[in-house]
C-alpha atoms as a PDB file:
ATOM      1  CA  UNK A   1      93.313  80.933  83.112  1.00  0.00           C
ATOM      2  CA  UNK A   2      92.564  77.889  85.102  1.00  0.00           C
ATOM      3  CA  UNK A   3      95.641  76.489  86.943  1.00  0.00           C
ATOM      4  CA  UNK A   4      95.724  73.119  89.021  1.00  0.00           C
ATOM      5  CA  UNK A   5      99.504  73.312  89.238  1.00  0.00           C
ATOM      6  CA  UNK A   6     100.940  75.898  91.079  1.00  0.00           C
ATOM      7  CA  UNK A   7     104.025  76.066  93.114  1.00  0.00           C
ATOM      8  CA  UNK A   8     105.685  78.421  95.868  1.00  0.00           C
ATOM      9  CA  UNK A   9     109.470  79.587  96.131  1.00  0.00           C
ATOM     10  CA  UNK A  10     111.297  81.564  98.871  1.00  0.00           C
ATOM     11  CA  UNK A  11     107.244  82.423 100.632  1.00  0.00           C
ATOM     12  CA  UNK A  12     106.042  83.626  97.368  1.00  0.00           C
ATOM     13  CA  UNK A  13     103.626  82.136  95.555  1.00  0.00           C
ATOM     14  CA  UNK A  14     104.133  81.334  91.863  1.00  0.00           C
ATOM     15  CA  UNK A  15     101.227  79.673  89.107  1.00  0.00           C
ATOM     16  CA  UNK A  16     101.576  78.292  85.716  1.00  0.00           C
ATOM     17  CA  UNK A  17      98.982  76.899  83.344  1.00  0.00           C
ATOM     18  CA  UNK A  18      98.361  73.412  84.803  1.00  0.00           C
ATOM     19  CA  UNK A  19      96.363  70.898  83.557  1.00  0.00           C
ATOM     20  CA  UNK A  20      93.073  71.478  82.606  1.00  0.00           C
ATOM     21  CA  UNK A  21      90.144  70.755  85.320  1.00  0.00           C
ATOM     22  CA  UNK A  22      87.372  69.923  82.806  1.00  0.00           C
ATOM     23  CA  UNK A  23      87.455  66.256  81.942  1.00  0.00           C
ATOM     24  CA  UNK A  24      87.590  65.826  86.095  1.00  0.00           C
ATOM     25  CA  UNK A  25      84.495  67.930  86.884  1.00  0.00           C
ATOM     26  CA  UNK A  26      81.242  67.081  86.735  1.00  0.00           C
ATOM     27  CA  UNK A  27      79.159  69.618  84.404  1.00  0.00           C
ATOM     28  CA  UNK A  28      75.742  68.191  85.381  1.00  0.00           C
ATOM     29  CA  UNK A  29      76.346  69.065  88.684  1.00  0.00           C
ATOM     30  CA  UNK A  30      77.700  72.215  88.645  1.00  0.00           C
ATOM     31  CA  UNK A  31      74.704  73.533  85.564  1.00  0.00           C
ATOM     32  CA  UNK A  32      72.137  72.018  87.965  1.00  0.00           C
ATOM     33  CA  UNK A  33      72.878  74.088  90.569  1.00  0.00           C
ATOM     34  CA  UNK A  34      74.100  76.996  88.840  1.00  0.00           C
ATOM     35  CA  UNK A  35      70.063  77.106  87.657  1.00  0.00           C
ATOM     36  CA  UNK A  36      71.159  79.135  84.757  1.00  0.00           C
ATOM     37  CA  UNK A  37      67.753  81.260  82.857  1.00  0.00           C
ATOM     38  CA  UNK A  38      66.816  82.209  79.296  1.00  0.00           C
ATOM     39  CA  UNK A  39      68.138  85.795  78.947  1.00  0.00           C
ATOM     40  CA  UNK A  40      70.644  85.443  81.657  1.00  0.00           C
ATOM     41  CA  UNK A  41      74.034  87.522  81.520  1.00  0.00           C
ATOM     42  CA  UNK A  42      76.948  85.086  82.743  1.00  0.00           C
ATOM     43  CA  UNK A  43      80.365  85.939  83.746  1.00  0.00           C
ATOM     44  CA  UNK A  44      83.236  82.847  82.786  1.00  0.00           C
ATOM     45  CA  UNK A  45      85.639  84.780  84.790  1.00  0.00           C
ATOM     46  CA  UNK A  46      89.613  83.197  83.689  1.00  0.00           C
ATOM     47  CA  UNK A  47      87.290  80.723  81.559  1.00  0.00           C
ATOM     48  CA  UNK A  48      90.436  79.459  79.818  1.00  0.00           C
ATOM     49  CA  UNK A  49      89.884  77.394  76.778  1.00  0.00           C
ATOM     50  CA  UNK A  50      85.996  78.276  76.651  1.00  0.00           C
ATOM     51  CA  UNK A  51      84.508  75.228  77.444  1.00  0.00           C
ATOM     52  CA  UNK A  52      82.248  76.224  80.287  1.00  0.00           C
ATOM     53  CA  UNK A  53      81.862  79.172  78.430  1.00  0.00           C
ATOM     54  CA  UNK A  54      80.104  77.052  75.473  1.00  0.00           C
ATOM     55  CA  UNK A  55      77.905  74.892  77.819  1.00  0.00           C
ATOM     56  CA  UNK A  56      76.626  78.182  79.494  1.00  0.00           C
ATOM     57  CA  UNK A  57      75.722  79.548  76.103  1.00  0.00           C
ATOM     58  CA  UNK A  58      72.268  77.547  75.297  1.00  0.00           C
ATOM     59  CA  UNK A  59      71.096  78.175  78.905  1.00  0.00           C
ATOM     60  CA  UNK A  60      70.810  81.686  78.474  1.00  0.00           C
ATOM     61  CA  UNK A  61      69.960  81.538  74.837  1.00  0.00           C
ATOM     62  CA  UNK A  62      69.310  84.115  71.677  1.00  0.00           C
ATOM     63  CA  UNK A  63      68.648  86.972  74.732  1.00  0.00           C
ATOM     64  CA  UNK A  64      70.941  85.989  76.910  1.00  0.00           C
ATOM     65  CA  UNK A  65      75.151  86.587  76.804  1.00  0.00           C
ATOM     66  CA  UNK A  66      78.049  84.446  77.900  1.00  0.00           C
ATOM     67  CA  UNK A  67      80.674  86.943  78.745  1.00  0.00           C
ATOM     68  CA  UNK A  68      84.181  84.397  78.586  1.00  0.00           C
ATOM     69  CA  UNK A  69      87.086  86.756  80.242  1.00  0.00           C
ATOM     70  CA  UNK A  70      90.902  85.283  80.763  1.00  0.00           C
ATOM     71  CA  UNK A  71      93.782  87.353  80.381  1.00  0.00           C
ATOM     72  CA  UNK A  72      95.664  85.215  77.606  1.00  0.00           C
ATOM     73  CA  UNK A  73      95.324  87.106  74.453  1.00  0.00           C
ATOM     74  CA  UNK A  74      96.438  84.196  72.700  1.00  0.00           C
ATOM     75  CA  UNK A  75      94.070  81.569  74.001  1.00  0.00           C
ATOM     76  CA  UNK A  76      90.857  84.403  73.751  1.00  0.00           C
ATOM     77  CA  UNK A  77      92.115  84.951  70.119  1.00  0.00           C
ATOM     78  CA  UNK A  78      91.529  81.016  69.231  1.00  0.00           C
ATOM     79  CA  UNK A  79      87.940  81.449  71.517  1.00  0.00           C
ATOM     80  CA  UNK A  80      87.175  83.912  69.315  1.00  0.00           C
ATOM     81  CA  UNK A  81      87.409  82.139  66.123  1.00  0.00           C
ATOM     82  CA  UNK A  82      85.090  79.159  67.514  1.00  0.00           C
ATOM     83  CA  UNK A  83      82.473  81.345  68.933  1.00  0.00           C
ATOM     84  CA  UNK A  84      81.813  83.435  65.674  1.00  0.00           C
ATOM     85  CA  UNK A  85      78.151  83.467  65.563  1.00  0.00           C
ATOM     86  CA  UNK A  86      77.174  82.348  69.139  1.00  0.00           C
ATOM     87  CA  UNK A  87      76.024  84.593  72.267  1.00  0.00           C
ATOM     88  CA  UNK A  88      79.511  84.336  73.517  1.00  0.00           C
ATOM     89  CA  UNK A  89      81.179  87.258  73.991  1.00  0.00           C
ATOM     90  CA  UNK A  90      85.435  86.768  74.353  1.00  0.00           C
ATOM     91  CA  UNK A  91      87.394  89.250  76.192  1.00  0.00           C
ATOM     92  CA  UNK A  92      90.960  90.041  77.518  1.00  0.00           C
ATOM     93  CA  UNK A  93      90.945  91.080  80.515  1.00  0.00           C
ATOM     94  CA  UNK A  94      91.419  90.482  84.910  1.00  0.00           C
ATOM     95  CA  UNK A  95      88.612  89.242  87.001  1.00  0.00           C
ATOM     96  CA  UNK A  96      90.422  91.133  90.027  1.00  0.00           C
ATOM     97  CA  UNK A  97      90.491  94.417  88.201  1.00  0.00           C
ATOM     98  CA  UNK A  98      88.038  96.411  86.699  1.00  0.00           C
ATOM     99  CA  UNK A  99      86.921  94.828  83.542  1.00  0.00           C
ATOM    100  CA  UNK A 100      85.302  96.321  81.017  1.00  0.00           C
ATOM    101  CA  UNK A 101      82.137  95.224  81.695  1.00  0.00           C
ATOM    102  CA  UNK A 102      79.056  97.878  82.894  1.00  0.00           C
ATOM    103  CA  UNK A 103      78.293  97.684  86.636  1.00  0.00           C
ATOM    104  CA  UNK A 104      75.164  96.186  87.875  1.00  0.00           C
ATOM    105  CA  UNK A 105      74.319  93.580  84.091  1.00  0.00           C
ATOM    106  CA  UNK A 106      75.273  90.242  85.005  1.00  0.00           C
ATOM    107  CA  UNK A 107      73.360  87.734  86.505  1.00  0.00           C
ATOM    108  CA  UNK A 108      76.123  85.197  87.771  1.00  0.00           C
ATOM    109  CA  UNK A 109      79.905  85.430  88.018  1.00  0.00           C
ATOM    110  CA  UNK A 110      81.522  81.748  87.567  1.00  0.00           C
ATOM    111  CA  UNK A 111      85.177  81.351  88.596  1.00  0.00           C
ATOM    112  CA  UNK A 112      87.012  77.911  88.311  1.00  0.00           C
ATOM    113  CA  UNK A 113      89.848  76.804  89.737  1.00  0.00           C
ATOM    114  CA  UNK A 114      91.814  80.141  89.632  1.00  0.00           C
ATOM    115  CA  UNK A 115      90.810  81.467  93.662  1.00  0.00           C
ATOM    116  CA  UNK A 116      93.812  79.705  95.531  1.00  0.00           C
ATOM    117  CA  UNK A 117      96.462  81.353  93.562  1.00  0.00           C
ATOM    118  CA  UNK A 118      95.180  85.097  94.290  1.00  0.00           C
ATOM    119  CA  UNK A 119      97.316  87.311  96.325  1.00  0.00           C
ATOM    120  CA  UNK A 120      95.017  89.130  99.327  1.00  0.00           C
ATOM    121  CA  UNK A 121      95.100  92.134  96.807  1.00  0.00           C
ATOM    122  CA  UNK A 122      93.859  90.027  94.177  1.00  0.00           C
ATOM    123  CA  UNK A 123      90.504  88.691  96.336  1.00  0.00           C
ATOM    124  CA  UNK A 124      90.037  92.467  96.790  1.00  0.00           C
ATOM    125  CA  UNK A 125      90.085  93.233  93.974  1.00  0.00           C
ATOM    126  CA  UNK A 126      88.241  90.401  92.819  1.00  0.00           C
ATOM    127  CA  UNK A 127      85.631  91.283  95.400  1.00  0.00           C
ATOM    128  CA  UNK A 128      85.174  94.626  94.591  1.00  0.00           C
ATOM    129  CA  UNK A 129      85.004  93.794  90.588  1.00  0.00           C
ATOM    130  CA  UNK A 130      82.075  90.758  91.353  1.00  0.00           C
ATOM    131  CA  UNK A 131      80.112  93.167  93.840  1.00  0.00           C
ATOM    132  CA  UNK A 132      80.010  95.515  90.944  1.00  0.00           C
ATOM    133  CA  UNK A 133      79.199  93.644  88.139  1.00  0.00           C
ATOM    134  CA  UNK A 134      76.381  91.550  89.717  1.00  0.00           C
ATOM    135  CA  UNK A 135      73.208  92.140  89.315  1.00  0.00           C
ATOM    136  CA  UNK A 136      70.964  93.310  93.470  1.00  0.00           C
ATOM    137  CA  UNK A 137      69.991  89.214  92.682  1.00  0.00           C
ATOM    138  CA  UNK A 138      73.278  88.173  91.132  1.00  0.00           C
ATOM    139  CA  UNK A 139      75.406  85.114  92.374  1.00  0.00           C
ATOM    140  CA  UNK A 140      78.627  84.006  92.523  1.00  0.00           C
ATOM    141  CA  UNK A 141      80.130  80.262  91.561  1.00  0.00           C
ATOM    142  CA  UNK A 142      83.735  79.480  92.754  1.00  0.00           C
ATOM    143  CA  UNK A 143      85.087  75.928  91.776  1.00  0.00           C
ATOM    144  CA  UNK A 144      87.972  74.575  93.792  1.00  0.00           C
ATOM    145  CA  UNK A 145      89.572  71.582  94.924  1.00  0.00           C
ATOM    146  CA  UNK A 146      89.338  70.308  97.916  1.00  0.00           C
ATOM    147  CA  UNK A 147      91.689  70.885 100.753  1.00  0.00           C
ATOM    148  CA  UNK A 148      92.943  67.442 101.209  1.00  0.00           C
ATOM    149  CA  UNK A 149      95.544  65.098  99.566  1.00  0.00           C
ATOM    150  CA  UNK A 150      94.610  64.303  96.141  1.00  0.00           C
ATOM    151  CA  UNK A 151      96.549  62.817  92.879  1.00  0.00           C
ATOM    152  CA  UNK A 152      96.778  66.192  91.771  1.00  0.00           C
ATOM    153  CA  UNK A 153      96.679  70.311  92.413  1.00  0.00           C
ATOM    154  CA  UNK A 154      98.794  72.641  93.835  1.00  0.00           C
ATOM    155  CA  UNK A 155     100.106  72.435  97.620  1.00  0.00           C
ATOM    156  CA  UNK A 156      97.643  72.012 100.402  1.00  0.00           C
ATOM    157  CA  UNK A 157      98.559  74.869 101.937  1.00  0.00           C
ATOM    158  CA  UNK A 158      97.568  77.000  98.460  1.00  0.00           C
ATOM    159  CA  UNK A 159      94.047  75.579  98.864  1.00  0.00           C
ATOM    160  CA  UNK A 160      91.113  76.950  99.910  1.00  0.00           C
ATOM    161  CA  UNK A 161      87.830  75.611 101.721  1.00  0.00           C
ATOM    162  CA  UNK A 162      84.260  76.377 101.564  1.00  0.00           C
ATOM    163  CA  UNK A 163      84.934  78.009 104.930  1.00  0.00           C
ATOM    164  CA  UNK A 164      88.178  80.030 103.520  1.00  0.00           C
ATOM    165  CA  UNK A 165      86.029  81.193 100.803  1.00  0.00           C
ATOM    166  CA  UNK A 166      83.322  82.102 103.494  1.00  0.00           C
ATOM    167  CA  UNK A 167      85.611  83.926 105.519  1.00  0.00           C
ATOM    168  CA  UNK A 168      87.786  85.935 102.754  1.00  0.00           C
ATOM    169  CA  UNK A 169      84.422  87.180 100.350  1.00  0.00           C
ATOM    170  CA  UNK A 170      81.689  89.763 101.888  1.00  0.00           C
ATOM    171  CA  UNK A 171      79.429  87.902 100.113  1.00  0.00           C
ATOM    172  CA  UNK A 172      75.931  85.769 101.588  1.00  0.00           C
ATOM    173  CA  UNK A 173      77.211  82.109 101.058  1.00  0.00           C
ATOM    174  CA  UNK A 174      74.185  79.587  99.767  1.00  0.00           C
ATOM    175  CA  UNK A 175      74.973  76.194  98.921  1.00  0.00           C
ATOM    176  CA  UNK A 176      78.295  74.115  98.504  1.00  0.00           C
ATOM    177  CA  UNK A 177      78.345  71.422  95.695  1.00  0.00           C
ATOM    178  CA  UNK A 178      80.250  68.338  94.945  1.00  0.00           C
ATOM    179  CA  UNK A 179      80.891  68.714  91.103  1.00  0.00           C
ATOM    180  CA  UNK A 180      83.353  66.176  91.075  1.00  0.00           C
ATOM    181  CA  UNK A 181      85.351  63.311  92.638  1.00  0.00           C
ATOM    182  CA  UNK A 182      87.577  66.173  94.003  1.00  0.00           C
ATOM    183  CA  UNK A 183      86.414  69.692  93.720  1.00  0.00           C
ATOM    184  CA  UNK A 184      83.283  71.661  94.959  1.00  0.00           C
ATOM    185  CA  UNK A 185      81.556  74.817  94.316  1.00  0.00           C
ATOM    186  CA  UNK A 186      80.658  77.208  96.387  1.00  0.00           C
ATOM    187  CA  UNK A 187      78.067  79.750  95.952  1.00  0.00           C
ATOM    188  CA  UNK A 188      77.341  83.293  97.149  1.00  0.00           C
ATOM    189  CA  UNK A 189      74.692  85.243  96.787  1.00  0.00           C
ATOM    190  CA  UNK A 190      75.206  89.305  96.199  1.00  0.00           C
ATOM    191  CA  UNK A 191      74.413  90.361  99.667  1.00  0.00           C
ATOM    192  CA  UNK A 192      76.400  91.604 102.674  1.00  0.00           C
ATOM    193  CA  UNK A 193      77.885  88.476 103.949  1.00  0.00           C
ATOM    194  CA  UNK A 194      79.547  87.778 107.551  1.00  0.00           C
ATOM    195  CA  UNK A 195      83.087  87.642 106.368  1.00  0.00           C
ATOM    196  CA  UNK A 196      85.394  90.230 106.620  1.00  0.00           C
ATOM    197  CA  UNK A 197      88.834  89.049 106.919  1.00  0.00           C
ATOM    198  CA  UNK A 198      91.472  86.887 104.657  1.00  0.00           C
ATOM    199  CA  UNK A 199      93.327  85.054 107.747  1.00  0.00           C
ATOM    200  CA  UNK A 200      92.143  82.013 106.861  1.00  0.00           C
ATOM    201  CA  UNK A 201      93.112  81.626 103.134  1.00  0.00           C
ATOM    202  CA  UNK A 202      96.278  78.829 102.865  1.00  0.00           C
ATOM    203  CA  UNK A 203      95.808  77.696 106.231  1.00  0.00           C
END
Protein backbone atom coordinates (compact mmCIF):
# COMPACT_ATOMS: atom_id res chain seq x y z
CA UNK A 1 0.00 0.00 0.00
CA UNK A 2 2.80 2.44 0.11
CA UNK A 3 2.36 5.36 -2.36
CA UNK A 4 5.04 8.20 -3.04
CA UNK A 5 3.05 9.39 -6.04
CA UNK A 6 -0.09 10.80 -5.50
CA UNK A 7 -1.93 13.49 -7.26
CA UNK A 8 -5.07 15.87 -6.67
CA UNK A 9 -7.92 16.86 -9.25
CA UNK A 10 -10.81 19.37 -8.96
CA UNK A 11 -9.82 19.64 -4.58
CA UNK A 12 -9.94 15.98 -4.28
CA UNK A 13 -7.30 14.03 -3.54
CA UNK A 14 -6.44 10.97 -5.65
CA UNK A 15 -3.31 8.06 -4.92
CA UNK A 16 -1.91 5.39 -7.02
CA UNK A 17 0.80 2.85 -6.30
CA UNK A 18 3.98 4.95 -6.67
CA UNK A 19 7.26 3.91 -6.49
CA UNK A 20 8.42 1.97 -3.86
CA UNK A 21 10.15 3.86 -0.71
CA UNK A 22 12.47 0.99 0.34
CA UNK A 23 15.73 1.19 -1.55
CA UNK A 24 15.59 5.17 -0.31
CA UNK A 25 15.14 4.49 3.42
CA UNK A 26 17.44 3.68 5.73
CA UNK A 27 16.47 0.27 7.66
CA UNK A 28 19.24 0.61 10.28
CA UNK A 29 17.83 3.59 11.35
CA UNK A 30 14.44 3.10 11.50
CA UNK A 31 15.05 -0.93 13.41
CA UNK A 32 17.34 0.98 15.81
CA UNK A 33 14.90 3.04 17.00
CA UNK A 34 11.96 1.02 16.53
CA UNK A 35 13.91 -1.22 19.51
CA UNK A 36 11.93 -4.14 18.36
CA UNK A 37 11.90 -7.40 21.38
CA UNK A 38 11.91 -11.20 21.24
CA UNK A 39 8.18 -12.10 21.48
CA UNK A 40 7.01 -8.82 20.24
CA UNK A 41 3.59 -8.55 18.21
CA UNK A 42 4.20 -5.97 15.23
CA UNK A 43 1.72 -4.33 13.09
CA UNK A 44 3.16 -3.60 9.08
CA UNK A 45 0.11 -1.59 8.60
CA UNK A 46 -0.28 -1.09 4.23
CA UNK A 47 3.22 -3.05 4.37
CA UNK A 48 3.01 -3.45 0.59
CA UNK A 49 5.40 -5.86 -0.92
CA UNK A 50 6.50 -7.29 2.64
CA UNK A 51 9.78 -6.16 2.93
CA UNK A 52 9.68 -4.42 6.27
CA UNK A 53 7.49 -7.03 7.12
CA UNK A 54 10.50 -9.68 6.63
CA UNK A 55 13.17 -7.55 8.44
CA UNK A 56 10.73 -7.23 11.47
CA UNK A 57 10.33 -10.98 11.54
CA UNK A 58 13.81 -12.15 13.31
CA UNK A 59 13.43 -9.31 15.87
CA UNK A 60 10.55 -10.71 17.39
CA UNK A 61 11.48 -14.27 16.70
CA UNK A 62 9.88 -18.05 17.14
CA UNK A 63 7.37 -16.17 19.98
CA UNK A 64 6.90 -13.26 18.47
CA UNK A 65 4.39 -12.35 15.16
CA UNK A 66 4.76 -9.97 12.27
CA UNK A 67 1.24 -9.13 11.41
CA UNK A 68 1.81 -7.63 7.38
CA UNK A 69 -1.81 -5.92 6.53
CA UNK A 70 -2.40 -3.99 2.93
CA UNK A 71 -5.53 -4.09 1.23
CA UNK A 72 -4.26 -5.57 -2.23
CA UNK A 73 -5.41 -9.08 -2.33
CA UNK A 74 -3.21 -9.62 -5.10
CA UNK A 75 0.07 -8.37 -3.72
CA UNK A 76 -0.85 -10.25 0.03
CA UNK A 77 -1.54 -13.40 -2.13
CA UNK A 78 2.27 -13.34 -3.58
CA UNK A 79 3.36 -12.33 0.43
CA UNK A 80 1.81 -15.23 1.27
CA UNK A 81 3.59 -17.65 -0.82
CA UNK A 82 7.14 -16.21 0.40
CA UNK A 83 6.33 -16.21 4.00
CA UNK A 84 5.17 -19.95 4.21
CA UNK A 85 6.89 -21.08 7.24
CA UNK A 86 7.95 -17.75 8.91
CA UNK A 87 6.20 -15.77 11.94
CA UNK A 88 4.63 -13.59 9.39
CA UNK A 89 1.24 -13.46 9.37
CA UNK A 90 -0.40 -11.82 5.75
CA UNK A 91 -3.70 -10.23 5.80
CA UNK A 92 -6.23 -8.23 3.64
CA UNK A 93 -7.45 -5.74 5.18
CA UNK A 94 -7.63 -1.39 6.15
CA UNK A 95 -5.43 0.09 8.76
CA UNK A 96 -8.27 2.88 9.14
CA UNK A 97 -10.98 0.35 9.75
CA UNK A 98 -11.39 -2.25 12.06
CA UNK A 99 -9.13 -5.05 11.19
CA UNK A 100 -9.39 -8.23 12.22
CA UNK A 101 -7.00 -8.19 14.66
CA UNK A 102 -7.98 -8.64 18.76
CA UNK A 103 -7.85 -5.34 20.70
CA UNK A 104 -5.19 -4.67 23.15
CA UNK A 105 -2.11 -7.70 21.40
CA UNK A 106 0.25 -5.71 19.57
CA UNK A 107 3.19 -4.19 20.69
CA UNK A 108 3.96 -1.58 17.81
CA UNK A 109 1.93 -0.37 14.84
CA UNK A 110 4.42 0.64 11.81
CA UNK A 111 2.92 2.70 8.98
CA UNK A 112 5.08 3.86 5.93
CA UNK A 113 4.54 6.25 3.64
CA UNK A 114 0.70 5.82 3.32
CA UNK A 115 -0.41 8.91 6.19
CA UNK A 116 -0.50 11.93 3.65
CA UNK A 117 -2.99 10.41 1.39
CA UNK A 118 -5.73 9.74 4.26
CA UNK A 119 -8.90 11.62 4.13
CA UNK A 120 -9.71 13.28 7.90
CA UNK A 121 -12.10 10.18 8.13
CA UNK A 122 -9.39 7.96 7.34
CA UNK A 123 -6.86 9.38 10.39
CA UNK A 124 -9.98 8.67 12.49
CA UNK A 125 -10.37 5.88 11.73
CA UNK A 126 -6.90 5.05 11.68
CA UNK A 127 -6.70 6.48 15.17
CA UNK A 128 -9.32 4.72 16.63
CA UNK A 129 -8.08 1.20 14.95
CA UNK A 130 -4.12 1.90 16.44
CA UNK A 131 -5.55 3.01 19.98
CA UNK A 132 -7.24 -0.31 19.96
CA UNK A 133 -4.92 -2.63 18.84
CA UNK A 134 -1.92 -1.40 20.91
CA UNK A 135 -0.88 -2.81 23.66
CA UNK A 136 -1.29 0.10 27.54
CA UNK A 137 2.84 0.19 26.38
CA UNK A 138 2.35 -0.06 22.64
CA UNK A 139 3.87 2.49 20.07
CA UNK A 140 3.29 3.81 16.98
CA UNK A 141 5.95 4.33 13.84
CA UNK A 142 4.79 6.64 10.95
CA UNK A 143 7.35 7.05 8.00
CA UNK A 144 6.94 10.07 5.78
CA UNK A 145 8.67 12.35 3.64
CA UNK A 146 9.57 15.39 4.41
CA UNK A 147 7.64 18.51 3.73
CA UNK A 148 10.00 20.19 1.44
CA UNK A 149 10.99 20.01 -2.30
CA UNK A 150 12.50 16.80 -3.10
CA UNK A 151 13.22 14.72 -6.53
CA UNK A 152 10.29 12.86 -5.75
CA UNK A 153 6.67 12.34 -3.74
CA UNK A 154 3.47 13.62 -4.03
CA UNK A 155 2.62 17.53 -3.82
CA UNK A 156 3.86 19.53 -0.91
CA UNK A 157 0.77 20.45 0.06
CA UNK A 158 -0.25 16.40 0.48
CA UNK A 159 2.63 16.17 2.99
CA UNK A 160 2.71 15.96 6.38
CA UNK A 161 5.25 17.08 9.24
CA UNK A 162 6.30 15.74 12.48
CA UNK A 163 4.19 18.61 13.82
CA UNK A 164 1.03 17.67 11.42
CA UNK A 165 1.33 14.26 12.69
CA UNK A 166 1.54 15.75 16.31
CA UNK A 167 -1.36 17.77 15.90
CA UNK A 168 -3.85 15.29 13.89
CA UNK A 169 -3.08 11.81 16.32
CA UNK A 170 -4.20 11.79 20.23
CA UNK A 171 -1.31 10.01 20.70
CA UNK A 172 2.06 10.97 23.29
CA UNK A 173 4.70 11.81 20.52
CA UNK A 174 8.48 10.44 21.54
CA UNK A 175 11.16 10.78 19.18
CA UNK A 176 11.44 11.87 15.40
CA UNK A 177 14.07 10.00 13.23
CA UNK A 178 15.93 10.65 10.10
CA UNK A 179 15.72 7.18 8.30
CA UNK A 180 16.76 8.51 5.20
CA UNK A 181 18.14 11.26 2.93
CA UNK A 182 14.44 12.38 2.75
CA UNK A 183 11.95 10.87 5.06
CA UNK A 184 11.59 10.62 8.93
CA UNK A 185 9.73 8.71 11.43
CA UNK A 186 7.84 9.75 13.92
CA UNK A 187 6.90 7.95 16.96
CA UNK A 188 4.03 7.92 19.46
CA UNK A 189 3.62 6.33 22.34
CA UNK A 190 -0.10 4.86 23.36
CA UNK A 191 -1.02 7.56 25.73
CA UNK A 192 -3.37 10.56 25.68
CA UNK A 193 -1.49 12.98 23.63
CA UNK A 194 -2.06 16.95 23.28
CA UNK A 195 -3.50 16.87 19.84
CA UNK A 196 -6.88 17.06 19.06
CA UNK A 197 -7.52 18.60 15.82
CA UNK A 198 -6.64 17.81 11.90
CA UNK A 199 -6.26 21.67 10.74
CA UNK A 200 -2.94 21.33 10.15
CA UNK A 201 -2.67 18.25 7.81
CA UNK A 202 -1.70 19.62 3.93
CA UNK A 203 -0.85 22.90 5.09
Amino acid sequence: MEYVGCEKRDGERRHHRGRSSESLLDKRAILSALAIELGQAVLDAGCGNGYMSKAFSPLVGDRGRVYALDPDETGIAVLREEIKGTNIVAMVGDITTTTHLPASAIDLVYLSTVFHIFSPGQIEGFEAEVKRLLTPSGKLAIVEIVKHATPFGPPLDMRVSPADLKEALRLTPSDTVEVGEYFYMQLFENRQGRGYGLSSIGK
